[in-house]
PDB file of N, CA and C in Angstrom:
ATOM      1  N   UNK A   1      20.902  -8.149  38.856  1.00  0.00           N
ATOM      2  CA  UNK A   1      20.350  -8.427  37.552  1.00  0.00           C
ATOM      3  C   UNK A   1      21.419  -8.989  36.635  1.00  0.00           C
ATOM      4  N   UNK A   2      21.074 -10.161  35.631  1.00  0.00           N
ATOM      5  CA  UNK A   2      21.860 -10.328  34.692  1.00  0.00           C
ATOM      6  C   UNK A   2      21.794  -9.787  33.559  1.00  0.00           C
ATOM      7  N   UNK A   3      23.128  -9.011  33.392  1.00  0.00           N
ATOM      8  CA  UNK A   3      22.943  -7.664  32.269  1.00  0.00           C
ATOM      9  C   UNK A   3      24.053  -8.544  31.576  1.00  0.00           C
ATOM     10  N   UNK A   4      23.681  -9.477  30.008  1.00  0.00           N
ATOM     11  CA  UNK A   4      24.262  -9.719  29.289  1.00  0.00           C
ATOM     12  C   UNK A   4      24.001  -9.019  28.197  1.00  0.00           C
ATOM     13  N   UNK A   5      25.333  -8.614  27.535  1.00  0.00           N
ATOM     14  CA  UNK A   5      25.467  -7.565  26.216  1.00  0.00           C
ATOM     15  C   UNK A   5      25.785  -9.139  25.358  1.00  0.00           C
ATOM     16  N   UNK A   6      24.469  -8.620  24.460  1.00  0.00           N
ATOM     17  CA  UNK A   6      23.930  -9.169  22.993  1.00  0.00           C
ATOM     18  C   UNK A   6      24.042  -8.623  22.119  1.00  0.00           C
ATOM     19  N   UNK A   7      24.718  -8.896  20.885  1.00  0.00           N
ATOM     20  CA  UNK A   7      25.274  -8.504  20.093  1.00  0.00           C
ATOM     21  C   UNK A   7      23.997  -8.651  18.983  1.00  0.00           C
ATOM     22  N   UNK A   8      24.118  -7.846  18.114  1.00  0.00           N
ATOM     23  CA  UNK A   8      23.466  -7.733  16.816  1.00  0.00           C
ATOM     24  C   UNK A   8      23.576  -8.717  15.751  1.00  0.00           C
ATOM     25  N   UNK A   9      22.412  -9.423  15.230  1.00  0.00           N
ATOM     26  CA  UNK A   9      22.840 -10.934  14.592  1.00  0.00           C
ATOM     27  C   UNK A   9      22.240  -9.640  12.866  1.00  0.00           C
ATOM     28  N   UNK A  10      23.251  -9.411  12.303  1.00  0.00           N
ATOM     29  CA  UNK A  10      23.558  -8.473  11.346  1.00  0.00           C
ATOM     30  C   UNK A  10      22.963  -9.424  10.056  1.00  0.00           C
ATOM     31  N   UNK A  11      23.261 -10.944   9.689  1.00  0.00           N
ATOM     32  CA  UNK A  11      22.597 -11.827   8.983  1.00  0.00           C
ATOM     33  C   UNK A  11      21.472 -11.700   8.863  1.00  0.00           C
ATOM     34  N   UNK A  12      20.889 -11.962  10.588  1.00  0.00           N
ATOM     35  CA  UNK A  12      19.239 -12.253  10.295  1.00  0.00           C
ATOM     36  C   UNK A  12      18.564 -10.747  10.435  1.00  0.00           C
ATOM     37  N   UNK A  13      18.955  -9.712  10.305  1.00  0.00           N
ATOM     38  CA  UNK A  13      18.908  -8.631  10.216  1.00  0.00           C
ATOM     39  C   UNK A  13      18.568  -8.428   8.918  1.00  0.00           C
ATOM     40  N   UNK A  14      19.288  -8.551   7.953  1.00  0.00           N
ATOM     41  CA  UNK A  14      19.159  -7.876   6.672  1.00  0.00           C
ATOM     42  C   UNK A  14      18.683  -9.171   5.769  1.00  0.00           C
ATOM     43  N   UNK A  15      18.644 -10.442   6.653  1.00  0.00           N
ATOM     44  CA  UNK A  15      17.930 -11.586   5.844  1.00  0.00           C
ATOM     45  C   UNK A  15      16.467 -10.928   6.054  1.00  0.00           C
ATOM     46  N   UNK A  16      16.100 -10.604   7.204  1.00  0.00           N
ATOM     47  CA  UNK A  16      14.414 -10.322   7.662  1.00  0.00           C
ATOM     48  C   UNK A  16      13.920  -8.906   6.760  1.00  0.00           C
ATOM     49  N   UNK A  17      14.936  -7.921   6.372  1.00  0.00           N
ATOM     50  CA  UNK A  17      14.382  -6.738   5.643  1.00  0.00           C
ATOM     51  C   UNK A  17      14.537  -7.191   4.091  1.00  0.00           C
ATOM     52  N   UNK A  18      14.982  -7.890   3.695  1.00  0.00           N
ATOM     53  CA  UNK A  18      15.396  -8.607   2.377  1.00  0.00           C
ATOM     54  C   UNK A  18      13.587  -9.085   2.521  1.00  0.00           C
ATOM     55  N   UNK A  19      13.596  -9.993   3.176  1.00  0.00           N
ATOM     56  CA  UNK A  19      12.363 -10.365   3.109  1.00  0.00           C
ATOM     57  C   UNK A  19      10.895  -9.436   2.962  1.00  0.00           C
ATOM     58  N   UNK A  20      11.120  -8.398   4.059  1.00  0.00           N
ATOM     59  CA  UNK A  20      10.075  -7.708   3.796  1.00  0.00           C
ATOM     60  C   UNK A  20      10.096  -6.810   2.444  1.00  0.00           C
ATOM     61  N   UNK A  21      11.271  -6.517   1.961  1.00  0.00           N
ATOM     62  CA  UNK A  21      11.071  -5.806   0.600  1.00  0.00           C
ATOM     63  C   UNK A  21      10.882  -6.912   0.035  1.00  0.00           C
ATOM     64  N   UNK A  22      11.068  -8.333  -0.352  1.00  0.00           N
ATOM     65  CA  UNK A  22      10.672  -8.973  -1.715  1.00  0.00           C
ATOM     66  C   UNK A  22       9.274  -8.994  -1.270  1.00  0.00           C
ATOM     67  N   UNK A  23       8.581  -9.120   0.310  1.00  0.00           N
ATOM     68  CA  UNK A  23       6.999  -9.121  -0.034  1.00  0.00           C
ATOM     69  C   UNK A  23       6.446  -8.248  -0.307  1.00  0.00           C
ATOM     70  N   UNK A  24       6.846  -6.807   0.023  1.00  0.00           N
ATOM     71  CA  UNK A  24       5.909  -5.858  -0.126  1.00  0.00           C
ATOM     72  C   UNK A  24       5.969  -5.518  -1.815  1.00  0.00           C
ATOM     73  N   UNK A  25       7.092  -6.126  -2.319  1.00  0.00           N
ATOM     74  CA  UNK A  25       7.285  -6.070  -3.700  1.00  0.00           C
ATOM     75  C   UNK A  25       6.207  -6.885  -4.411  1.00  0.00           C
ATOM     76  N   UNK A  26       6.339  -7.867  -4.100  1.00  0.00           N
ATOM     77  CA  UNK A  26       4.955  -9.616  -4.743  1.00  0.00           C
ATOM     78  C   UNK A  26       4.077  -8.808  -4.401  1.00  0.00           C
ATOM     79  N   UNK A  27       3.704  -8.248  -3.080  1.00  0.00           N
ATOM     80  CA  UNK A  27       2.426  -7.586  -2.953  1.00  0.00           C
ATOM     81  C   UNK A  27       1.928  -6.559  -3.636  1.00  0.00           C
ATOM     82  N   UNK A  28       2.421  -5.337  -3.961  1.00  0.00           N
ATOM     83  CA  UNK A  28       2.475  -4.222  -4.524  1.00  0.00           C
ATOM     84  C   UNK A  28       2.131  -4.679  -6.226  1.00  0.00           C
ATOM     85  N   UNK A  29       2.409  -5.844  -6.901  1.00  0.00           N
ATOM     86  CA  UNK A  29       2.728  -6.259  -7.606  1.00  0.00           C
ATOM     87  C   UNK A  29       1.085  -7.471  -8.009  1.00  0.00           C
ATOM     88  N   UNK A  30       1.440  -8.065  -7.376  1.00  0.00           N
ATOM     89  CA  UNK A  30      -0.563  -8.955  -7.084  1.00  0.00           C
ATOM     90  C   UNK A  30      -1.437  -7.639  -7.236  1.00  0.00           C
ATOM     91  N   UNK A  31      -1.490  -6.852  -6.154  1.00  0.00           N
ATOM     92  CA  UNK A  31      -2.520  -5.741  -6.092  1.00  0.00           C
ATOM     93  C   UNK A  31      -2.448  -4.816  -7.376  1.00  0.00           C
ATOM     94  N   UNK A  32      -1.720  -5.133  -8.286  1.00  0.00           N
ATOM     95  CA  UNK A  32      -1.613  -4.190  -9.596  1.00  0.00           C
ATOM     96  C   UNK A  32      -1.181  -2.534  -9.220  1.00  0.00           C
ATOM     97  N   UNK A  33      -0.567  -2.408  -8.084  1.00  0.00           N
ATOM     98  CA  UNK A  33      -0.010  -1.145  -8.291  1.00  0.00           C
ATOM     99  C   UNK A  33       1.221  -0.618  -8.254  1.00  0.00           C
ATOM    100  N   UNK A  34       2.155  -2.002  -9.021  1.00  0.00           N
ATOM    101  CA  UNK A  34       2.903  -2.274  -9.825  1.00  0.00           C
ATOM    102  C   UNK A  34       3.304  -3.275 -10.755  1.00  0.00           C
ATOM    103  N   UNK A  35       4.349  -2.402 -11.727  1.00  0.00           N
ATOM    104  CA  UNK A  35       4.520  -4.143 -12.366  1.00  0.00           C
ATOM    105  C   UNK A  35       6.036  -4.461 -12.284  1.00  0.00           C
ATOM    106  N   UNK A  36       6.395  -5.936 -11.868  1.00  0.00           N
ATOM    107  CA  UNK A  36       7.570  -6.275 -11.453  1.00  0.00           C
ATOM    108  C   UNK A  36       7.593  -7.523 -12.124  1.00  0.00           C
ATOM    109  N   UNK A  37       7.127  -7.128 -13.475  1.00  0.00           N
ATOM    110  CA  UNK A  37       7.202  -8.679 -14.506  1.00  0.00           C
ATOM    111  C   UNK A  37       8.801  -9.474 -14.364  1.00  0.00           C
ATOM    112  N   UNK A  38       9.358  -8.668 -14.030  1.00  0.00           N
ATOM    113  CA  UNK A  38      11.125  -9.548 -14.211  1.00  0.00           C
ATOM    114  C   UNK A  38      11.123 -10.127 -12.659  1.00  0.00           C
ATOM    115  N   UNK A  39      10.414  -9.399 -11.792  1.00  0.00           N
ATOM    116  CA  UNK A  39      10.525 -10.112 -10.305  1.00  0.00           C
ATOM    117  C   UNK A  39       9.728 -11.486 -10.427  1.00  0.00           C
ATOM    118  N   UNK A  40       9.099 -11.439 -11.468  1.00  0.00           N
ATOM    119  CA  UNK A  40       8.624 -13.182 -11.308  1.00  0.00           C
ATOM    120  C   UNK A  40       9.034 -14.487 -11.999  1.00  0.00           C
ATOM    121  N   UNK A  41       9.845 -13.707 -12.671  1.00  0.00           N
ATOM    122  CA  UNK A  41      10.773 -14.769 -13.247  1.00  0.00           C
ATOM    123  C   UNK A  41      12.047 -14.951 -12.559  1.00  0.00           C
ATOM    124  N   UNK A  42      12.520 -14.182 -12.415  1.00  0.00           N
ATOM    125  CA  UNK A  42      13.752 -14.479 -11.229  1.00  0.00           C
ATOM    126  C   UNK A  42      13.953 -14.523  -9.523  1.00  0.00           C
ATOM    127  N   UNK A  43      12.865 -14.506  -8.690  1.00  0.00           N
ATOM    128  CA  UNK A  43      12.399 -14.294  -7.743  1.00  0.00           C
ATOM    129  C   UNK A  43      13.054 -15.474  -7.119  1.00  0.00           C
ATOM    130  N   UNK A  44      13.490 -17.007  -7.766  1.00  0.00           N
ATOM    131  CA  UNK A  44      14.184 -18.550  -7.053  1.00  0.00           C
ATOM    132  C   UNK A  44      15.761 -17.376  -6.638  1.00  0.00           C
ATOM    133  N   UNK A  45      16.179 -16.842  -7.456  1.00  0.00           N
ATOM    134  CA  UNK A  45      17.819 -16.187  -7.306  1.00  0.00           C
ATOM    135  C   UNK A  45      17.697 -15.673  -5.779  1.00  0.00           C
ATOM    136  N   UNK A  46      16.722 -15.201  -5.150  1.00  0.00           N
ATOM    137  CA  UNK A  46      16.661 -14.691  -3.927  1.00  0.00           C
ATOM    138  C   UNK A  46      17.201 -15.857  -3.061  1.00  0.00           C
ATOM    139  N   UNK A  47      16.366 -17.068  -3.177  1.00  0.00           N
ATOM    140  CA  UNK A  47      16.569 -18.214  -2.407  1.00  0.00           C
ATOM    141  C   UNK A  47      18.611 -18.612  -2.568  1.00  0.00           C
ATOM    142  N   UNK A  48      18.884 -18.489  -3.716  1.00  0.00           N
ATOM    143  CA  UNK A  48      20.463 -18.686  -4.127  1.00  0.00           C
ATOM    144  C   UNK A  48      20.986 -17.860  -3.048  1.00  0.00           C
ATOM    145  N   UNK A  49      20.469 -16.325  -3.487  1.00  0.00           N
ATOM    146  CA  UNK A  49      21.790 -15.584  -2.626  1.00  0.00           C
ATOM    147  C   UNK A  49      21.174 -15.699  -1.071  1.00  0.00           C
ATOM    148  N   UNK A  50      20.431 -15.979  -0.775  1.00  0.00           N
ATOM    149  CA  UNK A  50      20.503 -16.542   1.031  1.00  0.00           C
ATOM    150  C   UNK A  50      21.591 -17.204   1.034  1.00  0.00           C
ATOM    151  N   UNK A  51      21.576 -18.490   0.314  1.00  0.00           N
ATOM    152  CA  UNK A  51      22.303 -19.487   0.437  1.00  0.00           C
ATOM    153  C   UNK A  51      23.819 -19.674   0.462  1.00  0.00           C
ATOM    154  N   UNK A  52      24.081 -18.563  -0.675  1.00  0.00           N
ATOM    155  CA  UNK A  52      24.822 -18.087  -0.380  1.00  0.00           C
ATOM    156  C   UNK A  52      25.857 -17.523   0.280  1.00  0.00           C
ATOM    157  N   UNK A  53      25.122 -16.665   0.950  1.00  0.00           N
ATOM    158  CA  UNK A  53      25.082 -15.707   2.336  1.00  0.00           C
ATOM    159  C   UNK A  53      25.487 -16.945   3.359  1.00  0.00           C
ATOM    160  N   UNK A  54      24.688 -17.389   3.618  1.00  0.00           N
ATOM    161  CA  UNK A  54      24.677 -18.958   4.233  1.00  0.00           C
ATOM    162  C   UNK A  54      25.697 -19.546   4.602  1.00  0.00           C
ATOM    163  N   UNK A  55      26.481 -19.535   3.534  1.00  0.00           N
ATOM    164  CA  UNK A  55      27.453 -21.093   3.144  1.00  0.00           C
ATOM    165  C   UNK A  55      28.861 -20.179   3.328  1.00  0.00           C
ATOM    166  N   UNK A  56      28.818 -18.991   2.858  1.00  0.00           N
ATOM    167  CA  UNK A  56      29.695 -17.828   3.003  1.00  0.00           C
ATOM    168  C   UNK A  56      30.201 -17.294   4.337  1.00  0.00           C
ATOM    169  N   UNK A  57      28.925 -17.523   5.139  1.00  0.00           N
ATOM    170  CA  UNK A  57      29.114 -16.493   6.865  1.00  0.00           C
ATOM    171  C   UNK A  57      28.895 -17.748   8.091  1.00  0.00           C
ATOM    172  N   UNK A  58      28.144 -18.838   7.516  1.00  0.00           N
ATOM    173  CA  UNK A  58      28.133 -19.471   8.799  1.00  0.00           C
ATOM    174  C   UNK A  58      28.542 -21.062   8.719  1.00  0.00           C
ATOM    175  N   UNK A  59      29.632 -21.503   9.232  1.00  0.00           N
ATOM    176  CA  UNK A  59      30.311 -22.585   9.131  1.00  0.00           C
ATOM    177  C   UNK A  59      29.532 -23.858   9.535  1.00  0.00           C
ATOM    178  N   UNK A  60      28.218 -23.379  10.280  1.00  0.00           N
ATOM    179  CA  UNK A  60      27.458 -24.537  10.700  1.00  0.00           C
ATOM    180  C   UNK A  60      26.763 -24.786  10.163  1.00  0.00           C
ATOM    181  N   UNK A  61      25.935 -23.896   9.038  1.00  0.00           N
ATOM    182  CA  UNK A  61      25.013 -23.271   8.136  1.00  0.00           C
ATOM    183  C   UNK A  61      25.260 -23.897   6.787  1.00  0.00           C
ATOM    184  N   UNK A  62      26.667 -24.258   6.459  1.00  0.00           N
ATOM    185  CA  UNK A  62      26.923 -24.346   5.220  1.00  0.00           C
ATOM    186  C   UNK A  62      26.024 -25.182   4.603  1.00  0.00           C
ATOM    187  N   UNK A  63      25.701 -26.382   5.111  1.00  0.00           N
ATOM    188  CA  UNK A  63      24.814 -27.547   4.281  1.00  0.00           C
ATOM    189  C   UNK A  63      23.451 -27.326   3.831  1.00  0.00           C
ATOM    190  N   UNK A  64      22.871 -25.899   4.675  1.00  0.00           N
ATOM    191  CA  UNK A  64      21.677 -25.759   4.578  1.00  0.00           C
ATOM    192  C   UNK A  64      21.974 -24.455   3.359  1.00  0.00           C
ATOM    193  N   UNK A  65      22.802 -24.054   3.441  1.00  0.00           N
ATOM    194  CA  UNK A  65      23.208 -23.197   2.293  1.00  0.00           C
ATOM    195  C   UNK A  65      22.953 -23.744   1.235  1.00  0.00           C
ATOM    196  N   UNK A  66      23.970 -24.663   1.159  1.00  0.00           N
ATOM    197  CA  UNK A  66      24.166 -25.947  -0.215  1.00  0.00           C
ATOM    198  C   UNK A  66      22.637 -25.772  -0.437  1.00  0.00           C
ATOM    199  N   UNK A  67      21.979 -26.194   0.114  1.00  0.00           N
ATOM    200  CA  UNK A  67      20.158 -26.812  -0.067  1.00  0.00           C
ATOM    201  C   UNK A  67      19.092 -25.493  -0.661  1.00  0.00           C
ATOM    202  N   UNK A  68      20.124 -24.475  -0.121  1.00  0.00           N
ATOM    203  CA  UNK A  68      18.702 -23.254  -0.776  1.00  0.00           C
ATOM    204  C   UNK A  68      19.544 -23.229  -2.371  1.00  0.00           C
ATOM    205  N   UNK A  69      20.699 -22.790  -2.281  1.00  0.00           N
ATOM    206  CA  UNK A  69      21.335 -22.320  -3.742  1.00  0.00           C
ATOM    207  C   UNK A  69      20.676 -24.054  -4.419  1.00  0.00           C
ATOM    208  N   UNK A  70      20.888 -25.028  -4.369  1.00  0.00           N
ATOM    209  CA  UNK A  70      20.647 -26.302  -4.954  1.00  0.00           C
ATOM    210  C   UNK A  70      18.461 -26.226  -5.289  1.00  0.00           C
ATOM    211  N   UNK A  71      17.987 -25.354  -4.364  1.00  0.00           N
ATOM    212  CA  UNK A  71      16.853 -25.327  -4.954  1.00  0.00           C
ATOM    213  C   UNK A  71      16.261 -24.232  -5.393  1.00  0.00           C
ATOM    214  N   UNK A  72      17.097 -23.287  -5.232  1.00  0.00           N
ATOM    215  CA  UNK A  72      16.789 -21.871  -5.894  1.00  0.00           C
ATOM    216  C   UNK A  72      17.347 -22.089  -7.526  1.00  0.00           C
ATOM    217  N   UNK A  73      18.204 -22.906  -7.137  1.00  0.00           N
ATOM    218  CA  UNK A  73      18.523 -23.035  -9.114  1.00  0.00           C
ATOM    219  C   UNK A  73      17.912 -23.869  -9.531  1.00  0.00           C
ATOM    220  N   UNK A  74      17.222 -24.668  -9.149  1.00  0.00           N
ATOM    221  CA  UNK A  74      16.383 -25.784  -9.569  1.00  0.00           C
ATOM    222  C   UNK A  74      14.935 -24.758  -9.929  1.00  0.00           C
ATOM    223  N   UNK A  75      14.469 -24.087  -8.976  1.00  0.00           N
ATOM    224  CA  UNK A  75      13.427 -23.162  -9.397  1.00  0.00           C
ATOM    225  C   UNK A  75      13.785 -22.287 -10.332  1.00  0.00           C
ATOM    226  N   UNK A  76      14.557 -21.616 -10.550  1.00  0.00           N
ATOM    227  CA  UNK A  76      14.746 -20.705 -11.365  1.00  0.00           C
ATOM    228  C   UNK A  76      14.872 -21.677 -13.056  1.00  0.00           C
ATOM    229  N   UNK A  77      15.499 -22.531 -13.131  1.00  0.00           N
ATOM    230  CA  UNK A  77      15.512 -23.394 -14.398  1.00  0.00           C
ATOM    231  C   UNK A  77      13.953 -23.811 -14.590  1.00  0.00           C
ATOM    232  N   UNK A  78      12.980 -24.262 -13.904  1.00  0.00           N
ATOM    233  CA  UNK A  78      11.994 -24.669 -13.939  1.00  0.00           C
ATOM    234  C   UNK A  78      10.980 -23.398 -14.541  1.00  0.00           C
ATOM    235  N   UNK A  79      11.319 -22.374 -13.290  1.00  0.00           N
ATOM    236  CA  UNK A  79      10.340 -20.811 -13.504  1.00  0.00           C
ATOM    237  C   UNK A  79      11.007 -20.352 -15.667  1.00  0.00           C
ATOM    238  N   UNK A  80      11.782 -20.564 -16.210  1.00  0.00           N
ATOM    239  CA  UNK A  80      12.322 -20.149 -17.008  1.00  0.00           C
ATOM    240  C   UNK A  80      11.953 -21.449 -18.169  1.00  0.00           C
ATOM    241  N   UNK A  81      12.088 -22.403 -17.858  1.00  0.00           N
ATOM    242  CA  UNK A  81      11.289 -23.753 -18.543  1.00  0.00           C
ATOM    243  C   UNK A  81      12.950 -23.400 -19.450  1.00  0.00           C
ATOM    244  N   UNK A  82      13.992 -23.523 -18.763  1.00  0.00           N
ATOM    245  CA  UNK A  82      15.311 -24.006 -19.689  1.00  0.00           C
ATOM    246  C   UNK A  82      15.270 -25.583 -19.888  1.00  0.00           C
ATOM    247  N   UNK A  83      15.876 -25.740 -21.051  1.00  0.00           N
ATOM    248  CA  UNK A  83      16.336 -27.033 -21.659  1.00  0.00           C
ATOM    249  C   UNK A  83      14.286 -27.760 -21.209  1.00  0.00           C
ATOM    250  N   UNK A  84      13.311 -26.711 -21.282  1.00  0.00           N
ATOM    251  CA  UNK A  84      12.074 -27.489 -21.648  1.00  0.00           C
ATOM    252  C   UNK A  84      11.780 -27.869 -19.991  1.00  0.00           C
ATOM    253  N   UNK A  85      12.229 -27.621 -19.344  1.00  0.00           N
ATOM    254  CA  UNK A  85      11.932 -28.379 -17.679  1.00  0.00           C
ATOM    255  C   UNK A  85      11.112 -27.986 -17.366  1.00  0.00           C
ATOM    256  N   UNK A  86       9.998 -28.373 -16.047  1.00  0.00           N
ATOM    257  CA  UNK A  86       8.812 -28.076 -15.413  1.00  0.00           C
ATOM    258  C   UNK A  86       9.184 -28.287 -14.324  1.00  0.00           C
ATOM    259  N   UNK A  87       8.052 -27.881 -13.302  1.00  0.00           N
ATOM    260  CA  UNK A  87       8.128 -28.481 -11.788  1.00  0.00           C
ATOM    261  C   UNK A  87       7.900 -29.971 -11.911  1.00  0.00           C
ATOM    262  N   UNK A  88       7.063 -30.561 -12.885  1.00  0.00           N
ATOM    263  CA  UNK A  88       6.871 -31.602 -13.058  1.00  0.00           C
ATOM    264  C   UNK A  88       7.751 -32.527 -13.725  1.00  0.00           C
ATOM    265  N   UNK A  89       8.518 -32.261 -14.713  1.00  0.00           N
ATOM    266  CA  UNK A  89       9.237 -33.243 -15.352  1.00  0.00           C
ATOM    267  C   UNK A  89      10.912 -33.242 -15.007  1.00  0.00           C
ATOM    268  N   UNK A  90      11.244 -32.057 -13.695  1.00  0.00           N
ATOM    269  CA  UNK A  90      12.024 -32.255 -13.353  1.00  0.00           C
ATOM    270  C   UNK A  90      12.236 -32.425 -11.621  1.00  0.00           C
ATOM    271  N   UNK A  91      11.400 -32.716 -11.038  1.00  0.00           N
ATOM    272  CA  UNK A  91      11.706 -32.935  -9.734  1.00  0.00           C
ATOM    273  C   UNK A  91      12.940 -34.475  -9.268  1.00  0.00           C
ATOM    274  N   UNK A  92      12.893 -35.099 -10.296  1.00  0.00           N
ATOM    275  CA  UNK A  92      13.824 -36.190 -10.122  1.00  0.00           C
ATOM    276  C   UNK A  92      14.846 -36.067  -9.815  1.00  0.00           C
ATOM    277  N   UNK A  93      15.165 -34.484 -10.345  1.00  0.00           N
ATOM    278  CA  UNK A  93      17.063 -34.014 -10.164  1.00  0.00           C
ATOM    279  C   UNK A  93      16.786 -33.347  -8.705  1.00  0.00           C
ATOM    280  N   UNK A  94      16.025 -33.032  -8.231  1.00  0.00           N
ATOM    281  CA  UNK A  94      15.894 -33.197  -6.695  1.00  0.00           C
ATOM    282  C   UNK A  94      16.777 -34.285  -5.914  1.00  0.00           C
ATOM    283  N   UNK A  95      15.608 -35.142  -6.400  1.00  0.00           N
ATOM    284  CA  UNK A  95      15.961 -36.648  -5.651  1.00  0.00           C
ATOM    285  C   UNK A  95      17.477 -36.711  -5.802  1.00  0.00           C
ATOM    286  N   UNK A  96      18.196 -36.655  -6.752  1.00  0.00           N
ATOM    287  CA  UNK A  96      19.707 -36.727  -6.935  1.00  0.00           C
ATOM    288  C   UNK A  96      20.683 -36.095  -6.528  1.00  0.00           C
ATOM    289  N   UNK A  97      20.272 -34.379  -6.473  1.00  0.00           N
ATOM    290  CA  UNK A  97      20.411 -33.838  -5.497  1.00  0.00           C
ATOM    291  C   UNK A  97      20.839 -34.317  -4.315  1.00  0.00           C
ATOM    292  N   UNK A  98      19.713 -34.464  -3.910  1.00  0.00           N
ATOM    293  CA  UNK A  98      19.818 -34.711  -1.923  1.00  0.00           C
ATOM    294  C   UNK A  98      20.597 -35.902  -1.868  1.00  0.00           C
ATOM    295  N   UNK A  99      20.438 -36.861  -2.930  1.00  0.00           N
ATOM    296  CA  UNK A  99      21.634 -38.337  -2.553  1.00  0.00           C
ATOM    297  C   UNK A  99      22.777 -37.584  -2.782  1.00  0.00           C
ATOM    298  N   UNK A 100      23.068 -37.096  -3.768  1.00  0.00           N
ATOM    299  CA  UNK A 100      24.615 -36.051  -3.940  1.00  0.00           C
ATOM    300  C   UNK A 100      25.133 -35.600  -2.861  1.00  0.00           C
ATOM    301  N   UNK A 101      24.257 -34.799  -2.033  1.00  0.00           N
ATOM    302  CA  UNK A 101      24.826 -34.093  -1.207  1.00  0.00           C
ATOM    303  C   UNK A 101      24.535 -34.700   0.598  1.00  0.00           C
ATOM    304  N   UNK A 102      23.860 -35.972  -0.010  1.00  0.00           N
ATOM    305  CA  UNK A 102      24.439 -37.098   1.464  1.00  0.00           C
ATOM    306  C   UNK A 102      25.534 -37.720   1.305  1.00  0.00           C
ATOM    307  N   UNK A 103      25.793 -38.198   0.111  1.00  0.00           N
ATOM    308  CA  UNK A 103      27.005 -38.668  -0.084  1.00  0.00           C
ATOM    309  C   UNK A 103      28.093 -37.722   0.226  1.00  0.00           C
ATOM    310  N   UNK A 104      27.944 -36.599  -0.210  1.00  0.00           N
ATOM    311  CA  UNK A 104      29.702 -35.540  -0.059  1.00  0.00           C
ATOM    312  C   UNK A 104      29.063 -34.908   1.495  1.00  0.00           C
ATOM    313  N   UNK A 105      28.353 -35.292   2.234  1.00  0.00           N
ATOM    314  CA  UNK A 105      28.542 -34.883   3.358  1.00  0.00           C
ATOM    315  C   UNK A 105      29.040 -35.654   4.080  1.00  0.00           C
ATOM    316  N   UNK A 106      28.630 -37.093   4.014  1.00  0.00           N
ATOM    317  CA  UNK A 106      29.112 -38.086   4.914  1.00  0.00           C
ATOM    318  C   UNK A 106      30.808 -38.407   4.021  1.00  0.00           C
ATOM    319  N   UNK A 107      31.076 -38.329   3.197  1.00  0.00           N
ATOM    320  CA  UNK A 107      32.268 -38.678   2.807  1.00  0.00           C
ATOM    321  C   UNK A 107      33.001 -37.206   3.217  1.00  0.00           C
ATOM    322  N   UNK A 108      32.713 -35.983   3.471  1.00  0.00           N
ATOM    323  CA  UNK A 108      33.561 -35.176   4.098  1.00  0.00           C
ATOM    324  C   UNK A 108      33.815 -35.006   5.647  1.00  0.00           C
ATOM    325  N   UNK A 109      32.822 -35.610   6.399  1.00  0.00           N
ATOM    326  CA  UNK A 109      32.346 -35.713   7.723  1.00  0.00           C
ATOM    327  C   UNK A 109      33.303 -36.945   7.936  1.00  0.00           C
ATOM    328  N   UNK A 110      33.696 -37.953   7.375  1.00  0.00           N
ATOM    329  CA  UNK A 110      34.434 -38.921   7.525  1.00  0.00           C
ATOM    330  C   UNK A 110      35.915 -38.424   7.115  1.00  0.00           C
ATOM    331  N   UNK A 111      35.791 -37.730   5.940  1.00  0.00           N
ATOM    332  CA  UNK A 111      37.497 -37.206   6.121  1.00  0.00           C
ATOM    333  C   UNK A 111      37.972 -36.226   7.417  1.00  0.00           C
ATOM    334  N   UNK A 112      36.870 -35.087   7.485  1.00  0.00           N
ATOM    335  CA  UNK A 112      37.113 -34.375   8.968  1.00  0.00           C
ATOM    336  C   UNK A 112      38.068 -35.242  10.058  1.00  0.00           C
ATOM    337  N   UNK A 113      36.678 -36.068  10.335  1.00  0.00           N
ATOM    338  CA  UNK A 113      36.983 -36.958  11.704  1.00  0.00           C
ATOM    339  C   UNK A 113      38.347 -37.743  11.493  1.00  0.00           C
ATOM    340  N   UNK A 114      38.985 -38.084   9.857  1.00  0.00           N
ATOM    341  CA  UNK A 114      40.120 -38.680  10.342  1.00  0.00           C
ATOM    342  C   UNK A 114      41.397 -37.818  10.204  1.00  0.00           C
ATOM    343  N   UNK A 115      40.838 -36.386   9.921  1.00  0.00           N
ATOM    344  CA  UNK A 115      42.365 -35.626  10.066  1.00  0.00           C
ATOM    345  C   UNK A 115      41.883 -35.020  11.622  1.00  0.00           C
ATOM    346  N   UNK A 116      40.828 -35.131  12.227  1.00  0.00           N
ATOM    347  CA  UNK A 116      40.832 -35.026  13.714  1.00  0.00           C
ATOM    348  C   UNK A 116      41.790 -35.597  14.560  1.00  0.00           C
ATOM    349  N   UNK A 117      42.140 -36.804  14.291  1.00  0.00           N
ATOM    350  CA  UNK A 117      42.886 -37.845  15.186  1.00  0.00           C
ATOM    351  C   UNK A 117      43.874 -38.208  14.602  1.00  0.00           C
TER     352      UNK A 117
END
């Protein structure tokens, strides 16, 4: 038999119970048998600290990190209507976004490769 020892992925561990407490929280919360009025205004910060987590623990991960914290703060400014923003009148800084962070990927992916050689 092949008896390979698998190690405990400790990330997606406490990413997956993270998860089930923020739902049973939204849920508990919809069903009125609680109230978690501040959990719905700040609820994008969850998406941040994944990203966080992310960009912090996994070196391959980092870009997709970049992408949750980059839209967890984009939600959270929107959910909060700072400086007047909506989902609607600000999705453009999206778009700028993602060119931003093609540009500093491929311009760091190109510095990599030339301190490679």
């Amino acid at each position: 038999m092949n008896e390979e020892k698998r190690t405990l992925d400790a990330g997606a561990l406490v990413a997956g119970l993270l998860l089930i407490a923020i739902g049973t929280i939204f849920l508990l919360d919809r069903m009125g048998y609680a109230d978690f009025h501040a959990l719905r205004d700040f609820w994008p910060m969850a998406l941040v600290l994944f990203g966080v987590a992310r960009f912090t623990h996994r070196r391959r991960g980092r870009w997709s990190g970049i992408w949750l914290i980059i839209i967890g703060l984009w939600l959270q400014v929107t959910t909060l209507h700072w400086w007047g923003l909506t989902l609607d009148s600000s999705w453009p800084l999206l778009v700028i976004a993602f060119g931003a962070v093609m540009v500093a990927r491929a311009v760091l992916n190109a510095a990599e490769a030339r301190h490679d050689h």
